[in-house]
Protein backbone atom coordinates (compact mmCIF):
# COMPACT_ATOMS: atom_id res chain seq x y z
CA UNK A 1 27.52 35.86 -54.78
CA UNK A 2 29.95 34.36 -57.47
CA UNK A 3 27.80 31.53 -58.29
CA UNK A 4 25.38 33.97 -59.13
CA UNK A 5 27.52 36.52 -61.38
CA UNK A 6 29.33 33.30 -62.80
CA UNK A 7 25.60 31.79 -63.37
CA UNK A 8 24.50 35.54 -64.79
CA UNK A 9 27.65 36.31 -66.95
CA UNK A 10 28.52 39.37 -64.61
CA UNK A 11 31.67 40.71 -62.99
CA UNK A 12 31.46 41.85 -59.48
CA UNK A 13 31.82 46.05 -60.72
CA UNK A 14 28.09 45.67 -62.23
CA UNK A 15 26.45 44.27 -59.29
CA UNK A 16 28.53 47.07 -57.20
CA UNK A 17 27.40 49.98 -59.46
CA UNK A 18 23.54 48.64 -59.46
CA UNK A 19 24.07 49.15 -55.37
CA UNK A 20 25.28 51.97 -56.05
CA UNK A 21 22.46 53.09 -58.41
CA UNK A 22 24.71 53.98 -61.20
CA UNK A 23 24.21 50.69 -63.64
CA UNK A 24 20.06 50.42 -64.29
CA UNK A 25 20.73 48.35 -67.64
CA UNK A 26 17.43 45.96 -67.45
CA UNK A 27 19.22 43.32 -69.11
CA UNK A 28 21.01 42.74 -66.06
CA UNK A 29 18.15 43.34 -64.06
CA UNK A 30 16.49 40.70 -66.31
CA UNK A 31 19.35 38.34 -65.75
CA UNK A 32 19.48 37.91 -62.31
CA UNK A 33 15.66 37.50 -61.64
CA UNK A 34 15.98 34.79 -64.72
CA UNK A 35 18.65 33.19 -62.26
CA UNK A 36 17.19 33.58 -59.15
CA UNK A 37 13.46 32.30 -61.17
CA UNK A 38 11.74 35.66 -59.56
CA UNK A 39 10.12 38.59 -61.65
CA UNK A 40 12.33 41.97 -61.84
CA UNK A 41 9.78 44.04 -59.82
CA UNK A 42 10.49 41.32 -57.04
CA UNK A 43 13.87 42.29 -56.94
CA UNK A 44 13.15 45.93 -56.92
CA UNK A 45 11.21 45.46 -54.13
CA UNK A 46 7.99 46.68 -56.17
CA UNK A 47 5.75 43.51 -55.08
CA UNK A 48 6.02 41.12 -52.89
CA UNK A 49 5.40 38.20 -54.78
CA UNK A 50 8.90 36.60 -56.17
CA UNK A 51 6.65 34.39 -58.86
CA UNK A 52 7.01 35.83 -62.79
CA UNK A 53 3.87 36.78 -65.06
CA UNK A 54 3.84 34.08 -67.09
């Protein structure tokens, strides 16, 4: 989990507010799936297909 908020530029409070459901910024929605090289709707469980529309 810290590689990935070191690797996204985030601090531990946003990734516990969007568990919460209280932090829905898209630009850190945006930067995780950039991280993790899946689309956003992946990680919002929307599809099931991790690869981005390219």
């Amino acid at each position: 989990m810290g590689e990935l908020l070191s690797g996204c530029e985030l601090g531990i409070n946003t990734i516990s507010k969007m568990a919460k459901g209280t932090d829905i910024l898209t630009q850190n929605f945006a930067r995780i799936a950039d991280y993790l090289d899946c689309s956003v709707d992946y990680l919002l469980g929307r599809t099931d297909k991790p690869e981005v529309n390219r």
